[in-house]
Protein backbone atom coordinates (compact mmCIF):
# COMPACT_ATOMS: atom_id res chain seq x y z
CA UNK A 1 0.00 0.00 0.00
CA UNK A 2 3.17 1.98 0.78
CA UNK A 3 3.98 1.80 -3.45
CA UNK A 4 0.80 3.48 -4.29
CA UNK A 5 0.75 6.70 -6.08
CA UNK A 6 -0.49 9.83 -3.70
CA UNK A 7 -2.40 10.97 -7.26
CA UNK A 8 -4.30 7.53 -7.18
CA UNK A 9 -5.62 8.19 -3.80
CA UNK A 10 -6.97 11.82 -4.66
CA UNK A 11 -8.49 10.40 -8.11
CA UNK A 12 -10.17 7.79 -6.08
CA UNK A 13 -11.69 10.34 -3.75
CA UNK A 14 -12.69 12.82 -6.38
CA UNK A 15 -14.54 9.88 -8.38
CA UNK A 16 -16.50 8.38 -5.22
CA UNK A 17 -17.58 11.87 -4.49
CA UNK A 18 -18.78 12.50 -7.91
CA UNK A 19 -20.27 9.15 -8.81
CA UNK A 20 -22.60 9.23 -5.33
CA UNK A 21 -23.48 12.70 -5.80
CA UNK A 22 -21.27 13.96 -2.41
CA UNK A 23 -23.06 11.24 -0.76
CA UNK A 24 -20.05 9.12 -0.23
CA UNK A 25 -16.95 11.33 0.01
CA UNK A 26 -13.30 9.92 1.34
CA UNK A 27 -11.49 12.79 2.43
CA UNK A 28 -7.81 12.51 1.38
CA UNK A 29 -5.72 13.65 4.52
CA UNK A 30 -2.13 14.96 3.85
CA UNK A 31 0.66 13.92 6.57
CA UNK A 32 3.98 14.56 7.90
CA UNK A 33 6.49 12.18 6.24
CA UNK A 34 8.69 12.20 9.53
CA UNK A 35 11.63 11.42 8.02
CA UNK A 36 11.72 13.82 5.48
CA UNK A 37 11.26 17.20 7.22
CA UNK A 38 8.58 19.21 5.51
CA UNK A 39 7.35 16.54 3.18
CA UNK A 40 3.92 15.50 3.27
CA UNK A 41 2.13 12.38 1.58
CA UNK A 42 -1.35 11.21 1.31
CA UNK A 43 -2.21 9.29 4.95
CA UNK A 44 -2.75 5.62 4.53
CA UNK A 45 -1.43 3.74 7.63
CA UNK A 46 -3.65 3.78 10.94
CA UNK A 47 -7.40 4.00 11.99
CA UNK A 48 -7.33 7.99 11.13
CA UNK A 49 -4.86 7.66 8.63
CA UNK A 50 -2.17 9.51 10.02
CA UNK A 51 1.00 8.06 8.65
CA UNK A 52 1.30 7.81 4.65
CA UNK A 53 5.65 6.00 4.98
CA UNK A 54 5.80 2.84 6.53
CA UNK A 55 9.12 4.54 8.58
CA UNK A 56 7.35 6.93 10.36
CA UNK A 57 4.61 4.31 11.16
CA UNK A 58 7.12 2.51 12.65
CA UNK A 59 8.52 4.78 14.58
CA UNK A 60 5.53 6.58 15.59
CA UNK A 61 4.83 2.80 17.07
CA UNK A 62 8.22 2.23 18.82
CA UNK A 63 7.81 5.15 20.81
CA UNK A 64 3.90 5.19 21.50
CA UNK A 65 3.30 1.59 21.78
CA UNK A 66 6.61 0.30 23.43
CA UNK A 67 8.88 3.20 24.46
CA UNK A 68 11.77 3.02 22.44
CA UNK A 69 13.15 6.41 21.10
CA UNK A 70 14.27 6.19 16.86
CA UNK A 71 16.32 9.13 15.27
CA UNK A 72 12.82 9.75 13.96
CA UNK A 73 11.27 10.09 17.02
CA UNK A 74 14.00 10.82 19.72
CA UNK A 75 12.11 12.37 22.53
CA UNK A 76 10.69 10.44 25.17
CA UNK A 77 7.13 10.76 26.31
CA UNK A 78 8.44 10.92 29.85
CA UNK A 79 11.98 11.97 31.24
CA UNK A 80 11.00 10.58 34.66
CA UNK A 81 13.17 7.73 35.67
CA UNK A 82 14.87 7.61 32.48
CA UNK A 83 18.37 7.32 32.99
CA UNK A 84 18.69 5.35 29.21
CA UNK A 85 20.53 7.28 26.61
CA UNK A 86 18.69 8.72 23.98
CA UNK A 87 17.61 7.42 21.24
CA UNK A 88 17.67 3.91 22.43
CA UNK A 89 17.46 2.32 18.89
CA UNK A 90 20.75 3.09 17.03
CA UNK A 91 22.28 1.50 13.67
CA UNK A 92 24.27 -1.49 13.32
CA UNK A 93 27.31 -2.05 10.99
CA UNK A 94 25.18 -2.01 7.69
CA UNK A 95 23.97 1.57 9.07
CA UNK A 96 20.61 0.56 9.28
CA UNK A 97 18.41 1.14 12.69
CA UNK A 98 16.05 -1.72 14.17
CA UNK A 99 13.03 0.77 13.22
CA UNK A 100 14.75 0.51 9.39
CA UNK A 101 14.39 -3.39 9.83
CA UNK A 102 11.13 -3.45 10.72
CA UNK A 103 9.81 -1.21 8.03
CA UNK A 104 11.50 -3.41 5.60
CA UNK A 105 9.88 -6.51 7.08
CA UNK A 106 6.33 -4.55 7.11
CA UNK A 107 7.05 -4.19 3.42
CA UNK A 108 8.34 -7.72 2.74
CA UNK A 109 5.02 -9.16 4.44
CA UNK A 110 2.26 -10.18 2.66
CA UNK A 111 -1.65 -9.80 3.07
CA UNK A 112 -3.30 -13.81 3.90
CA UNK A 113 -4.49 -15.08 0.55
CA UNK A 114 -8.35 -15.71 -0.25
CA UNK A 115 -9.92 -19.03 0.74
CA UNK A 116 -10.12 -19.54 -3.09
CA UNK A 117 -12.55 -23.05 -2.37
CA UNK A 118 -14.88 -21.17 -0.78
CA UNK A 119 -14.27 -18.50 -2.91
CA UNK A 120 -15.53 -20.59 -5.69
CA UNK A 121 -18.75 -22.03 -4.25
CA UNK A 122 -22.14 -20.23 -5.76
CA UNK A 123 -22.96 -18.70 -2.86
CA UNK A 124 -19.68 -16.67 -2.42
CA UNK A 125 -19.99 -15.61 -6.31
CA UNK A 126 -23.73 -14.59 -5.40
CA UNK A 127 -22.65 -12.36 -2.22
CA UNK A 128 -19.68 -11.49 -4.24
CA UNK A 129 -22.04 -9.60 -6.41
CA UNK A 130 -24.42 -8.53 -4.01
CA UNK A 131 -21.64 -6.40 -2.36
CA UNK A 132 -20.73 -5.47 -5.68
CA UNK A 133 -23.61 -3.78 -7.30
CA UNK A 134 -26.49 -4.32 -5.40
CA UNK A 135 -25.37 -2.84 -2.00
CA UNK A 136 -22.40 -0.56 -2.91
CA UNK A 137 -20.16 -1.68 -0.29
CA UNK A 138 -17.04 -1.89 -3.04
CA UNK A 139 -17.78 2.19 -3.52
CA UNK A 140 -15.07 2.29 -0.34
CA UNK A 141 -14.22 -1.22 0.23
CA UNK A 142 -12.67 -0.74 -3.37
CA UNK A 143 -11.23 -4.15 -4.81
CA UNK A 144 -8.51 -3.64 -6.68
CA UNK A 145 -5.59 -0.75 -6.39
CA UNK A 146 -2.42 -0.89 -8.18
CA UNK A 147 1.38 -0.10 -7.19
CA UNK A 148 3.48 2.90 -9.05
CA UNK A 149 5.75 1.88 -11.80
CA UNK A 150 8.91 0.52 -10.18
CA UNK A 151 11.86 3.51 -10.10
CA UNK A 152 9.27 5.51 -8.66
CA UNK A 153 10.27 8.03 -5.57
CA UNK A 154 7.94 8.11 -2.52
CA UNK A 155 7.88 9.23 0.91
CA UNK A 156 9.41 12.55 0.04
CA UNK A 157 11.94 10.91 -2.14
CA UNK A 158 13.26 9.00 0.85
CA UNK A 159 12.48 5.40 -0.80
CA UNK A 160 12.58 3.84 -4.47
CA UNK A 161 9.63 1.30 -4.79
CA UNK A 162 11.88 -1.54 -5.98
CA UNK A 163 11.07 -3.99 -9.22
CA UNK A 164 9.14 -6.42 -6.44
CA UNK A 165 6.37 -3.64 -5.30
CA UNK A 166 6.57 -1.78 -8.77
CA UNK A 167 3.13 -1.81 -11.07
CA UNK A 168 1.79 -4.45 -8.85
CA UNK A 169 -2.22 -4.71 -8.83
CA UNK A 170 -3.72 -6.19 -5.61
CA UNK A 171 -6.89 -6.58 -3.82
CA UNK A 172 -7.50 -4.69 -0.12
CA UNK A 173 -11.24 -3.86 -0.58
CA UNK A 174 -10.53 -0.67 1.27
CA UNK A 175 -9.94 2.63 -0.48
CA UNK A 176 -7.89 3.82 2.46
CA UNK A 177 -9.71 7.20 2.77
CA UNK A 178 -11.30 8.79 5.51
CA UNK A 179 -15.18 8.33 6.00
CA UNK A 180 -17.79 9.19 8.78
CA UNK A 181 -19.69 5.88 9.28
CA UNK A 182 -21.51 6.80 12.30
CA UNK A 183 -18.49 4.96 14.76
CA UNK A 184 -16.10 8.08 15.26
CA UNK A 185 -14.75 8.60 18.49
CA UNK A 186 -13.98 12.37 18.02
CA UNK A 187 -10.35 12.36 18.17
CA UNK A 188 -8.19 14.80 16.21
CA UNK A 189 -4.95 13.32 15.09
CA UNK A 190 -2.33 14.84 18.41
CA UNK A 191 0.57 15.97 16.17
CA UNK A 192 3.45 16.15 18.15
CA UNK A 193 2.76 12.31 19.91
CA UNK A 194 2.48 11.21 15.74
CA UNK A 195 4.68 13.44 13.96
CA UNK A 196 7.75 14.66 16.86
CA UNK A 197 7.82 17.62 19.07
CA UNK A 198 9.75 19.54 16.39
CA UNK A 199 6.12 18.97 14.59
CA UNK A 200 5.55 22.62 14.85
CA UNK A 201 9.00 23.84 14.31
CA UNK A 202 8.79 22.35 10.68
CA UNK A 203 6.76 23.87 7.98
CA UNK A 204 5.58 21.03 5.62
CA UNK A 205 4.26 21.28 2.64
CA UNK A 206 0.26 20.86 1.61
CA UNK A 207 -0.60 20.51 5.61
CA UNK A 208 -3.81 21.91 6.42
CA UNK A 209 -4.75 21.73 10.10
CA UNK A 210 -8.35 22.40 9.74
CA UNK A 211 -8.15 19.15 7.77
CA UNK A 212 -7.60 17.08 10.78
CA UNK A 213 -10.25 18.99 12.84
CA UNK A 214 -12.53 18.12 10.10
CA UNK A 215 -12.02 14.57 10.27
CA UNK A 216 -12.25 13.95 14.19
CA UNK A 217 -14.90 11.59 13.71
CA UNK A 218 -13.77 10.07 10.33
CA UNK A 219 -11.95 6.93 10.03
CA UNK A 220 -10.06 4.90 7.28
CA UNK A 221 -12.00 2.05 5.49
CA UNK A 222 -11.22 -1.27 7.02
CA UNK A 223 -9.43 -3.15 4.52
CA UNK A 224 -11.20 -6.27 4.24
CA UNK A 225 -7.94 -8.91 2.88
CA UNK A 226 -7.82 -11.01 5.95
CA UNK A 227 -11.22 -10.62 7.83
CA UNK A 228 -11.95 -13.82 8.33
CA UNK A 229 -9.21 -14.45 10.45
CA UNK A 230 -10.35 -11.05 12.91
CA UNK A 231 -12.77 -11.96 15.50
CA UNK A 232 -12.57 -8.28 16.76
CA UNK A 233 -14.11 -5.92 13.66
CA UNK A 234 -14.49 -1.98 13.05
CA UNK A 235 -11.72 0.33 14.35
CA UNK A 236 -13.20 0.14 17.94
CA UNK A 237 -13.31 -3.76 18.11
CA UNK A 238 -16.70 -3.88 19.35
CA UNK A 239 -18.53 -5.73 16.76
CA UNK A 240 -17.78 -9.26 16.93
CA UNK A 241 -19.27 -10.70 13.83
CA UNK A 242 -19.27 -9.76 10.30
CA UNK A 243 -23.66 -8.97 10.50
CA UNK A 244 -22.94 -6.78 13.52
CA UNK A 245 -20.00 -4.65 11.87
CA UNK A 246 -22.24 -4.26 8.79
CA UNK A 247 -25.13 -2.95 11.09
CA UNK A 248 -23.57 -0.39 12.59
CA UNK A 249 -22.53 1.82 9.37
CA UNK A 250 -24.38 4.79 9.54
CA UNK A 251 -23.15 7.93 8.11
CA UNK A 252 -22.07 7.79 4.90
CA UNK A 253 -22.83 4.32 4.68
CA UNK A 254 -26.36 4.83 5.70
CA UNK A 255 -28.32 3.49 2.56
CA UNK A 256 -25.42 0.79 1.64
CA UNK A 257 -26.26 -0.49 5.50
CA UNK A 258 -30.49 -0.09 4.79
CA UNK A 259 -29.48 -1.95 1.27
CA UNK A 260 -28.56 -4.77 3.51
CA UNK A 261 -31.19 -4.79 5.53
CA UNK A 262 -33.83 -5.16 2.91
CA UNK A 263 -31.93 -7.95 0.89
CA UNK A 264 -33.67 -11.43 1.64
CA UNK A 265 -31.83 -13.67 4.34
CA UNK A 266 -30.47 -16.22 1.68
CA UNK A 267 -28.97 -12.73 0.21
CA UNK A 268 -27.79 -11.90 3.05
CA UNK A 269 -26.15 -15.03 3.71
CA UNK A 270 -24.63 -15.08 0.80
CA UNK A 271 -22.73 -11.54 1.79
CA UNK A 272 -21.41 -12.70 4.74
CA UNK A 273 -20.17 -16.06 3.38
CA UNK A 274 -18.31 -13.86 0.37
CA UNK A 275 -16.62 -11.80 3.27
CA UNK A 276 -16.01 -14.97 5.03
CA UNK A 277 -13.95 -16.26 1.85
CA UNK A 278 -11.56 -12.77 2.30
């Protein structure tokens, strides 16, 4: 997801907000690329989509979720009783830091492939459609996206998307914008615990504050490669079943979730056992 273009993001948004008549709108949410001071990309990574480089997710995540300091994100959240030096994560003899290894392992990992048998019983095709064009749950839970051309520069020109990621096509069923689906929690993005506490002494380029005000109770579309191995579903983990996280879309996704409703059982069925086969 890393590989894909910023451009193909925006066109996505601008053509779901056109086709449904500014029904359906993703908003496209421009974010600091942490390390590359004053770059920006479109957000992609996390529930509000605050990270659009797989590097600053990770270190965003070494210091928030298990207090280890990066050159990207030196600062501890607490001096008190620290008596470690600073960062803690440094580079080994190929110059590379732990934070460096784990990006390239998030990017080396793969998404669990489809349970193509049950894929390929009737009715998985059947819900496959259904969800398709009957519903409109593929207007965000979009298919298919496809990589940049390999050579390409991302992240503010900090990484090359190699021949392996390059013009690959693949299949999230998320269009990895932000919606309001009735589930927000009202939490603007905090900048300086996601982007450093030089955040504000860095001007980046295309950032627009207001932006993340507007989208306190927005969150990024769930992709759905995978779901049938989650037993904990929507951003909150509060549903517990595949019916019950369809349910509660409201919002946006208020007549895609009353399109449900009014299918037949069998129909409905059928949904669930195509999003059981993902």
């Amino acid at each position: 997801m890393e590989a894909v273009a910023d451009q193909t993001l925006v066109e996505l948004a601008r053509k779901q907000c056109k086709d449904k008549h500014h029904k359906i709108c993703g908003q496209v949410l421009y974010v600091p690329i942490v390390e590359a001071p004053g770059e920006t990309g479109v957000g992609r990574f996390g529930w509000k989509d605050q990270h659009a480089s797989l590097l600053s997710f990770s270190g965003d995540a070494y210091l928030n979720e298990m207090g280890i300091t990066t050159r990207l994100f030196p600062d501890e959240v607490t001096k008190l009783c620290n008596t470690a030096a600073e960062p803690n994560d440094s580079p080994g003899a190929d110059g590379l830091d732990d934070v460096d290894r784990f990006a390239r392992f998030i990017r080396a990992s793969k998404a669990p492939a489809r349970d193509s048998q049950l894929a390929e019983t009737p009715k998985a095709k059947r819900g496959s459609e259904l969800f398709d064009k009957i519903i409109g749950c593929a207007t965000c839970h979009v298919r298919t996206l496809t990589t940049a051309p390999a050579g390409t520069k991302v992240n503010g020109g900090t990484f090359t998307i190699p021949e392996a990621l390059g013009g690959k096509t693949f299949y999230p069923f998320s269009d990895f914008l932000l919606h309001n689906v009735g589930t927000g929690d009202g939490i603007v993005v905090p900048m300086v615990e996601h982007y450093g506490r030089k955040m504000y002494q860095i001007t980046w380029k295309n950032l627009l504050p207001e932006n993340f005000q507007t989208a306190q109770n927005k969150i990024r579309t769930a992709p759905l490669w995978g779901v049938r191995f989650r037993n904990r579903l929507m951003h909150d983990g509060a549903s517990v079943t595949l019916r019950d996280a369809i349910l509660r879309h409201r919002g946006e996704a208020n007549d895609v979730t009353r399109r449900f409703q009014r299918l037949s059982h069998s129909d409905q069925e059928a949904i669930l056992e195509f999003l059981s086969s993902l």
